[in-house]
Protein backbone atom coordinates (compact mmCIF):
# COMPACT_ATOMS: atom_id res chain seq x y z
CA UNK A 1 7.45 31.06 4.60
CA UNK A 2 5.86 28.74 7.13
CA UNK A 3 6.02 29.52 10.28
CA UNK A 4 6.13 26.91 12.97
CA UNK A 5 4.68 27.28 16.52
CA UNK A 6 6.52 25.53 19.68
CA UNK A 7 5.33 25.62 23.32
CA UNK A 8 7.53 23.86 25.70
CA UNK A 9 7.36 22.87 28.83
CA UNK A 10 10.45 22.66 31.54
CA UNK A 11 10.75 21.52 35.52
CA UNK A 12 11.31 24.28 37.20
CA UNK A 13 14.56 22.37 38.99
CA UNK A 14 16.07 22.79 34.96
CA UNK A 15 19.57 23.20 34.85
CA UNK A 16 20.04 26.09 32.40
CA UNK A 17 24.06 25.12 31.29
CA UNK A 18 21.87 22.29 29.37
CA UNK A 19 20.22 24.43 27.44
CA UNK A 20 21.51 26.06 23.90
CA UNK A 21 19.98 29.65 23.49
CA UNK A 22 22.63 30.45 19.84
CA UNK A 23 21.91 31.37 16.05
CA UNK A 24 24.71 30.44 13.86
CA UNK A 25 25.08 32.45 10.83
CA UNK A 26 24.21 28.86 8.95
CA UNK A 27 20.28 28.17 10.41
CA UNK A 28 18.17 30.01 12.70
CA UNK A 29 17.46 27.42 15.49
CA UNK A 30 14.49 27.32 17.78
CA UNK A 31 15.40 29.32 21.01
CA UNK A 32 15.52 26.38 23.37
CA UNK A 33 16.49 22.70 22.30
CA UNK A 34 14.35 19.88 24.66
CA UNK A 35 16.92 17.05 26.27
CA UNK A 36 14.20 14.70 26.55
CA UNK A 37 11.84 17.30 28.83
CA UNK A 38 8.46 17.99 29.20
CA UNK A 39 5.62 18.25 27.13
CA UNK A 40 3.50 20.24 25.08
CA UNK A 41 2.55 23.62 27.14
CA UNK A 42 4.34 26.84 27.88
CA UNK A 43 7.96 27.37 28.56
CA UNK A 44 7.23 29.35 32.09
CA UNK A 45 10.65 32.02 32.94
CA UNK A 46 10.10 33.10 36.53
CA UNK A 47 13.42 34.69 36.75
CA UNK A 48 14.76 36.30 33.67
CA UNK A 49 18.22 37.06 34.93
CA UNK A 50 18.82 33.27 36.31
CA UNK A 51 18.95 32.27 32.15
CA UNK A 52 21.86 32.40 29.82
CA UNK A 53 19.78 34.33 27.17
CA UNK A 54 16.46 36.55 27.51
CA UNK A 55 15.38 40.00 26.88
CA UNK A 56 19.19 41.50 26.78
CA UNK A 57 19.70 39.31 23.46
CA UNK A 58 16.40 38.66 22.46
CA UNK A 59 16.58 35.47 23.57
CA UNK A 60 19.38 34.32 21.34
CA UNK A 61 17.14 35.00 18.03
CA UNK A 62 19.61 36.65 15.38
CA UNK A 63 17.28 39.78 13.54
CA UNK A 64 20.06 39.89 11.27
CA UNK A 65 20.02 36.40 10.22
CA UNK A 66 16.15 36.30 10.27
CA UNK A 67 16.28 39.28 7.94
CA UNK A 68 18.19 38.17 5.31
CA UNK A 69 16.36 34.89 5.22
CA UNK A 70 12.99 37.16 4.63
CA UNK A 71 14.56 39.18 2.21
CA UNK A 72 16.09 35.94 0.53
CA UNK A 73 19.91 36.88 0.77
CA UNK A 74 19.88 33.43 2.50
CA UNK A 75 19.52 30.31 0.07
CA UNK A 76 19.06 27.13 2.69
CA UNK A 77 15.34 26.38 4.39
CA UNK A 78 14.62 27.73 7.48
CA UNK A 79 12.02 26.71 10.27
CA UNK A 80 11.07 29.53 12.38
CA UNK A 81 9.58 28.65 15.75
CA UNK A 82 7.31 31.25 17.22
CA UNK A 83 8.02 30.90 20.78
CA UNK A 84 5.79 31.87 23.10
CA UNK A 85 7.43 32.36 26.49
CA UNK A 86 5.67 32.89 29.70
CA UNK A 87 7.03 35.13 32.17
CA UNK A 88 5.58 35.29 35.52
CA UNK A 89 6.32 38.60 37.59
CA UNK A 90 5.77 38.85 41.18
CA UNK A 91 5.19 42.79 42.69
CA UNK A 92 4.00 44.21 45.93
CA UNK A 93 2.93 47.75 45.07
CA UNK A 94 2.79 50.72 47.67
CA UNK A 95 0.13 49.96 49.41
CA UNK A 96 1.35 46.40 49.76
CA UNK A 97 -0.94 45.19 47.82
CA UNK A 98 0.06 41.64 46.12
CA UNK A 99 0.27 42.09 41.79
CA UNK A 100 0.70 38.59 40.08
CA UNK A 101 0.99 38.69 36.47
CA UNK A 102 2.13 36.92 33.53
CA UNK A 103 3.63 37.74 30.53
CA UNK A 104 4.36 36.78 27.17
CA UNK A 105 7.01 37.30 25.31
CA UNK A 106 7.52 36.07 21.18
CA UNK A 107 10.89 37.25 20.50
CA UNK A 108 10.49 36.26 16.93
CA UNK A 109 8.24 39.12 16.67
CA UNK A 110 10.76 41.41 17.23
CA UNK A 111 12.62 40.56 14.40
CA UNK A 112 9.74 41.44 12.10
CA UNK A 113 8.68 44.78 10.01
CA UNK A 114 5.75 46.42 11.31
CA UNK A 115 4.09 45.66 8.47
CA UNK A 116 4.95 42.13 8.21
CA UNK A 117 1.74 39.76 7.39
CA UNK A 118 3.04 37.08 10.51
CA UNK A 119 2.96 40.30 12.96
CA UNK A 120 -0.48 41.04 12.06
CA UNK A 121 -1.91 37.72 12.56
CA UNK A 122 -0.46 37.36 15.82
CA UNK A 123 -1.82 40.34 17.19
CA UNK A 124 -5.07 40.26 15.21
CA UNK A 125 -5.80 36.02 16.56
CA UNK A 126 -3.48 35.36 19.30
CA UNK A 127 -2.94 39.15 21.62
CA UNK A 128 -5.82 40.82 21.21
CA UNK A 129 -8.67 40.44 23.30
CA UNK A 130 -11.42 40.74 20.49
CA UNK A 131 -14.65 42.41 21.75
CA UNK A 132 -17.42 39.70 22.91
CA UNK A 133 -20.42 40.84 21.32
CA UNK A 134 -22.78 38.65 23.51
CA UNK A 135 -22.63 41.11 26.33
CA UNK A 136 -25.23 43.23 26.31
CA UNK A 137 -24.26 45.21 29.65
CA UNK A 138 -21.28 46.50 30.95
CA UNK A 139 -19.69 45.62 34.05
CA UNK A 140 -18.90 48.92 35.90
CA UNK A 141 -17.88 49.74 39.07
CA UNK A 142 -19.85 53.64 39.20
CA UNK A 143 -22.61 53.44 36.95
CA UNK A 144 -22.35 57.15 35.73
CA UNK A 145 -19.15 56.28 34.01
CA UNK A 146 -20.46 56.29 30.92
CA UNK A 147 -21.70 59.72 30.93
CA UNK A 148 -20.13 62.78 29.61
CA UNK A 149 -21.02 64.93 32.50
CA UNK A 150 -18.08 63.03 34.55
CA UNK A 151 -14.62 64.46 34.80
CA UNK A 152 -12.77 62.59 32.44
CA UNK A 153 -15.38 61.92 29.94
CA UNK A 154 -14.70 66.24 29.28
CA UNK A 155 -12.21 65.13 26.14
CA UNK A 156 -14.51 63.28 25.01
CA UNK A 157 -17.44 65.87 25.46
CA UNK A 158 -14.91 68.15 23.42
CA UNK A 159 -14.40 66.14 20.66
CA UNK A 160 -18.47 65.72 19.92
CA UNK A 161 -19.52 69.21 20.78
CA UNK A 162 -16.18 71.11 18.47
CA UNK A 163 -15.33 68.53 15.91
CA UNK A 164 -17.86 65.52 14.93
CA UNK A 165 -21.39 66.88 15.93
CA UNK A 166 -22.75 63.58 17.26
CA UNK A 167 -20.80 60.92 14.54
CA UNK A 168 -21.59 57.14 15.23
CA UNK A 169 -19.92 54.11 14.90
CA UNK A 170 -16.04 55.96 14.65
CA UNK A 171 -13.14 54.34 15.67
CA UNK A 172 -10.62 55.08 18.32
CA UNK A 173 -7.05 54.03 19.81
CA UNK A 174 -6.78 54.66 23.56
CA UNK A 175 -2.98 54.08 24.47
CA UNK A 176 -3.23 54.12 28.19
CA UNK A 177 -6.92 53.16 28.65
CA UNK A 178 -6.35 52.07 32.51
CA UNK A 179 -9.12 50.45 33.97
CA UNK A 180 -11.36 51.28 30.50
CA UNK A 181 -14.14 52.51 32.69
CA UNK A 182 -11.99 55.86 33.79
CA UNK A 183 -11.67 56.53 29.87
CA UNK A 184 -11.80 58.83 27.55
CA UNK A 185 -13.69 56.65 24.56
CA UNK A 186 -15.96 54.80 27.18
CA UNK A 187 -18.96 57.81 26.50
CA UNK A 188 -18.62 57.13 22.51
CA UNK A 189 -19.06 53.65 22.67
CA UNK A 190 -21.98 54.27 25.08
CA UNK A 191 -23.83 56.72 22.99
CA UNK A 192 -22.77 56.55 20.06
CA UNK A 193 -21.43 53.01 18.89
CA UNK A 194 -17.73 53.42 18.12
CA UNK A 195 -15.00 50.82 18.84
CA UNK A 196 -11.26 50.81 18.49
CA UNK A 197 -8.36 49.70 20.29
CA UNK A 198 -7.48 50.22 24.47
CA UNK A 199 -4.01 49.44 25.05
CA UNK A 200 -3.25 49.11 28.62
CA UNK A 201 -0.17 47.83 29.95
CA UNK A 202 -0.55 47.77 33.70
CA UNK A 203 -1.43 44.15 34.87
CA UNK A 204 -3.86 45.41 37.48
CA UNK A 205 -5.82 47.94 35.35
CA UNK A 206 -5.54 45.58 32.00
CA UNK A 207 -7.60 42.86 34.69
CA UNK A 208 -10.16 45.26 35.91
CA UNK A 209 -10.18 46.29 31.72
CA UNK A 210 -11.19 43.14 31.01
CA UNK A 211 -14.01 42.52 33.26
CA UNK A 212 -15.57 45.59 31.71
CA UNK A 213 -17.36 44.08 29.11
CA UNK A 214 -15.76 47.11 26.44
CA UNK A 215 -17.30 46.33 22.88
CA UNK A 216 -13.44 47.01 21.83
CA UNK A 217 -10.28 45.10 21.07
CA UNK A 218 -8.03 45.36 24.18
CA UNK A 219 -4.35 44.35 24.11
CA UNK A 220 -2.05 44.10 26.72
CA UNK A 221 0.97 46.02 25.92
CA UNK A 222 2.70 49.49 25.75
CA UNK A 223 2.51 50.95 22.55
CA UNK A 224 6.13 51.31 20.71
CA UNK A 225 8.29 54.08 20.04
CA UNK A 226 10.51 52.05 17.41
CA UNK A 227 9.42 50.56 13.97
CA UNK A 228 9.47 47.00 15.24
CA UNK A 229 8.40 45.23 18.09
CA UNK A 230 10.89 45.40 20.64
CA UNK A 231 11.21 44.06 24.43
CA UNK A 232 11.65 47.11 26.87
CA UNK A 233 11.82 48.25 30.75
CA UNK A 234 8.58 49.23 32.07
CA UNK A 235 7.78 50.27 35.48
CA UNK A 236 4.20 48.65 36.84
CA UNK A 237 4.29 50.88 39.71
CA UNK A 238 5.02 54.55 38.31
CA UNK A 239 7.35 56.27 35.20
CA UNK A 240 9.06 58.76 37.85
CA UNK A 241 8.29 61.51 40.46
CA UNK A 242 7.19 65.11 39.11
CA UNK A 243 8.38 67.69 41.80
CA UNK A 244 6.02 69.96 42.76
CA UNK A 245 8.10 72.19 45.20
CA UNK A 246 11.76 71.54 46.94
CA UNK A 247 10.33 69.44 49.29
CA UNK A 248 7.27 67.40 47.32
CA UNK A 249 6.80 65.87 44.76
CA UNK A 250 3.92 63.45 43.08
CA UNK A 251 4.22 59.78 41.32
CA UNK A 252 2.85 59.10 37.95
CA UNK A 253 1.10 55.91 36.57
CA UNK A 254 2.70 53.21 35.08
CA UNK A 255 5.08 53.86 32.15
CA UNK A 256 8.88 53.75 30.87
CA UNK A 257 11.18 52.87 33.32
CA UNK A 258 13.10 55.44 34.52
CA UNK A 259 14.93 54.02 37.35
CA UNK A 260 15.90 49.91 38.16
CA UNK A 261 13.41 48.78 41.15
CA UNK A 262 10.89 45.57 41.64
CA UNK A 263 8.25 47.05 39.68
CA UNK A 264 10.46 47.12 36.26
CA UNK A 265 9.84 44.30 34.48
CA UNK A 266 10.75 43.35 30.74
CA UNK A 267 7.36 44.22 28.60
CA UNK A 268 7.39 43.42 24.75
CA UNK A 269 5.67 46.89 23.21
CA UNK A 270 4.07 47.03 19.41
CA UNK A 271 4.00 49.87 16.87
CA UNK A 272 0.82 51.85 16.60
CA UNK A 273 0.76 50.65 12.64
CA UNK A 274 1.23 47.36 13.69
CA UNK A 275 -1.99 47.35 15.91
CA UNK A 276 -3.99 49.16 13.02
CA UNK A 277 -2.93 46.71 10.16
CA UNK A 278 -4.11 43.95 12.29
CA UNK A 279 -7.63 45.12 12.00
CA UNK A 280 -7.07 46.51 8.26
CA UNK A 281 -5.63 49.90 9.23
CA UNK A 282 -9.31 51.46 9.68
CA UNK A 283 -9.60 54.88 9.53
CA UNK A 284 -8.24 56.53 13.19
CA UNK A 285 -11.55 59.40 14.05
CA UNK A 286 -9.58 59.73 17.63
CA UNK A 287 -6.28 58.62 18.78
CA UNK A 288 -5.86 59.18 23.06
CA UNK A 289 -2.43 59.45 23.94
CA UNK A 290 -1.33 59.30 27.36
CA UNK A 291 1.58 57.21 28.28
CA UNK A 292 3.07 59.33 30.77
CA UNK A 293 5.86 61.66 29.03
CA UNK A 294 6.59 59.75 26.46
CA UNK A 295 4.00 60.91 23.70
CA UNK A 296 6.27 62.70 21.40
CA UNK A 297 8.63 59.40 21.05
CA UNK A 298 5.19 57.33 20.36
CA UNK A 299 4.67 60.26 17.31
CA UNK A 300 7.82 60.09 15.74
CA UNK A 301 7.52 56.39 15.28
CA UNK A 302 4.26 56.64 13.25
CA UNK A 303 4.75 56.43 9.65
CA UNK A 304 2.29 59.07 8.95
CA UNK A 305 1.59 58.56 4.58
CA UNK A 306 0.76 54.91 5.92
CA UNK A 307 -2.21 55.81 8.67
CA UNK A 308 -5.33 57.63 8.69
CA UNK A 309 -5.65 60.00 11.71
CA UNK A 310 -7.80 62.10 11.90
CA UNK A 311 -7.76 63.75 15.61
CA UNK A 312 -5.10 63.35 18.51
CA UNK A 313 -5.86 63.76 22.03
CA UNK A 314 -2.60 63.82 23.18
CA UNK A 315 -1.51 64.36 27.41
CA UNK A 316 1.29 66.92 26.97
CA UNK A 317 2.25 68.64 30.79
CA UNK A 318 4.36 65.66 31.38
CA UNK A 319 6.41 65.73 27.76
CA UNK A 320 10.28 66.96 29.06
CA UNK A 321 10.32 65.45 32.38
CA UNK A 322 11.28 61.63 31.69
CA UNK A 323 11.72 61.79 27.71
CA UNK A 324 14.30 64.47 27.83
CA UNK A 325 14.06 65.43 24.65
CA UNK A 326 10.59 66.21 24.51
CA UNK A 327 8.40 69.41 25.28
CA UNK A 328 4.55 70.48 24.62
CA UNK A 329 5.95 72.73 22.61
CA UNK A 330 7.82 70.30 20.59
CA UNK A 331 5.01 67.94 20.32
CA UNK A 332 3.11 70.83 18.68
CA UNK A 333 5.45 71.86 16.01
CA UNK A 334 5.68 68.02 15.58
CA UNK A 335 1.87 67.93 14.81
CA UNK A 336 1.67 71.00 13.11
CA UNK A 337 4.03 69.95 10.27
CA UNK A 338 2.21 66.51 9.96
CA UNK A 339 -1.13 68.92 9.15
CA UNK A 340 -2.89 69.45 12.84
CA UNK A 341 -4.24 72.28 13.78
CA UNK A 342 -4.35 72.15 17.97
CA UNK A 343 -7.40 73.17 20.13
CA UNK A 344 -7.68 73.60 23.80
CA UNK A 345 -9.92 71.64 26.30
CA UNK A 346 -11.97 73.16 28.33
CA UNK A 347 -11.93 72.28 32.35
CA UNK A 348 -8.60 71.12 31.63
CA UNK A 349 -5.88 72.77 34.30
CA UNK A 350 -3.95 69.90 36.00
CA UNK A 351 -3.40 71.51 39.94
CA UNK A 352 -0.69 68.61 40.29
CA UNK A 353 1.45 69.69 37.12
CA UNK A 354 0.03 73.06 37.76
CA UNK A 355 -0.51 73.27 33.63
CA UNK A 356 -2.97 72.18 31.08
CA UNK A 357 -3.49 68.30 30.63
CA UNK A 358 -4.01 67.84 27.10
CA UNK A 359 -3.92 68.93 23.65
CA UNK A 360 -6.26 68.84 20.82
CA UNK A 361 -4.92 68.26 17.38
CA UNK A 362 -6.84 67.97 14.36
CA UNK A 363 -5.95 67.06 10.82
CA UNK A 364 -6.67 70.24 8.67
CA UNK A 365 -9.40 68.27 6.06
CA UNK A 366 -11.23 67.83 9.63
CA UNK A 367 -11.06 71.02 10.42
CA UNK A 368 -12.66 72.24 7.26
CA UNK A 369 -14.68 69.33 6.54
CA UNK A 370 -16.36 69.49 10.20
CA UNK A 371 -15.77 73.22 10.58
CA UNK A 372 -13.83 73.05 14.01
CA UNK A 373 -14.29 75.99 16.11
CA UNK A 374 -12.67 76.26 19.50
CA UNK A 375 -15.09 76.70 21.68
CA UNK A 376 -14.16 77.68 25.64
């Protein structure tokens, strides 16, 4: 199947009733048909909810019809435009600070398997920032940040000193890698020479990611809990308020939307598997979890005889409070019949959720191959 690749161009004065945004059940049609407009370049939304079709129908591309043409049920040609849709999002955060950011969105993506070869190249050649080699430095705001004595290089301190006894060149995933100097995997790319994947979906941090200089791939998204791309509400500014008493409570990071307000914004999030089969589905030494309550949602999503994990670092005082059917303990039994055994961080007590942060899980051929011992 070939697929095509269209970037259009419109006036911003467009008059939207000109534009077709339908899939018959006969021929899947590009999403937007040009009336003698523009050029090549990007087709630049700065309002989603001023156009006839967008996120809400996934921008008038039929799954159903594009299935049935992959799995041949279909008998006519098809010619499949990839559009690539810029979205342009304006927010003013808290602290009135001024957050421009664009977006993209490939709805045709969404319509894909996981697995899907198309998927893979797209991420792989066209979403991924691949790591530049040529820098031999990093670019970092404190210059200790690499070093495991800081606070939230402890996880990773952990993970050497109980499980893999000074291993080089490993691989990680980091799902909410923020700035990717506060990070979890920074110290093992330091010392020791492994690389992965940071997914970040904050614009801000993902900015301040990239001037970094990480010797990972770094994508700009929020990793799925379905088995297909899919677009989603996502909240820039915070997933929700965690009470503390009757009278206080405290705002998380950026996450799931919880609540409709200026920071939500439509984001286009990727399966885990999808990210790993871009790069060959390496083998996973440490996969960081923290995407704000949502963890055990991200888990169940993971086809698990497909993926090689080997240990999960996985935030857990936060699971219950905006996935509702979620709990640490939950997220435990989850891992526990997928073959983890969990360990406990040390210098790990969260005074804001007034619990434990995180949870150690590791596969049970780890365990024994590395002879894990909790150590306190």
């Amino acid at each position: 199947m070939d697929f095509k690749f269209a970037r259009l161009q419109y006036p911003k004065d467009l008059d939207w009733n000109l534009i077709k945004c339908r899939v018959n059940k006969y021929h899947v049609k590009s999403i937007f048909i040009i009336l003698s407009l523009g050029s090549c370049g990007f087709f630049l939304v700065e309002n989603l909810h001023q156009v006839k079709d967008g996120t809400w129908n996934n921008y008038g591309i039929d799954c159903d019809i594009v299935q049935k043409y992959l799995k041949g049920e279909l008998k006519d040609e098809f010619n499949y435009k990839d559009m690539q849709i810029q979205v342009q999002h304006l927010m003013i955060s808290k602290d009135k600070t001024t957050i421009y950011s664009t977006f993209e969105h490939r709805p045709l993506l969404n319509c894909l398997e996981a697995d899907h070869p198309h998927l893979s190249h797209v991420l792989r050649e066209d979403i991924m920032i691949k790591p530049n080699k040529s820098y031999t430095y990093y670019n970092l705001r404190d210059e200790n940040a690499t070093e495991f004595n800081t606070k939230h290089a402890q996880q990773a301190k952990d993970v050497m000193e109980m499980i893999f006894k000074d291993k080089r060149n490993g691989f990680f995933v980091e799902a909410g890698a923020y700035d990717c100097e506060i990070s979890v995997t920074l110290p093992l790319e330091d010392h020791y020479g492994w690389t992965g994947i940071l997914v970040e979906p904050m614009p801000l941090t993902y900015n301040l990611c990239k001037q970094v200089h990480r010797q990972a791939h770094l994508i700009h998204t929020c990793l799925g809990t379905k088995d297909r791309p899919y677009f989603t509400k996502f909240d820039f500014e915070s997933a929700g308020d965690v009470m503390m008493s009757n009278t206080s409570a405290i705002s998380t990071t950026a996450g799931f939307a919880s609540q409709e307000r200026a920071s939500v914004i439509e984001m286009q999030c990727f399966p885990l598997y999808s990210l790993l089969l871009a790069l060959g589905n390496p083998t996973v030494n440490l996969f960081v979890l923290d995407i704000e309550g949502f963890e055990l949602a991200v888990l169940e999503s993971i086809p698990w005889d497909k993926v090689d994990i080997e240990v999960l670092d996985v935030e857990t005082d936060l699971a219950g409070i905006f996935q509702k059917d979620s709990s640490r303990e939950k997220i435990i039994k989850f891992l526990d019949e997928k073959g983890y055994d969990r360990f406990s961080h040390r210098n790990d007590f969260n005074k804001l959720t007034g619990k434990y942060q995180n949870d150690l899980f590791v596969r049970r051929d780890i365990v024994k191959k590395f002879n894990v011992k909790q150590i306190y």
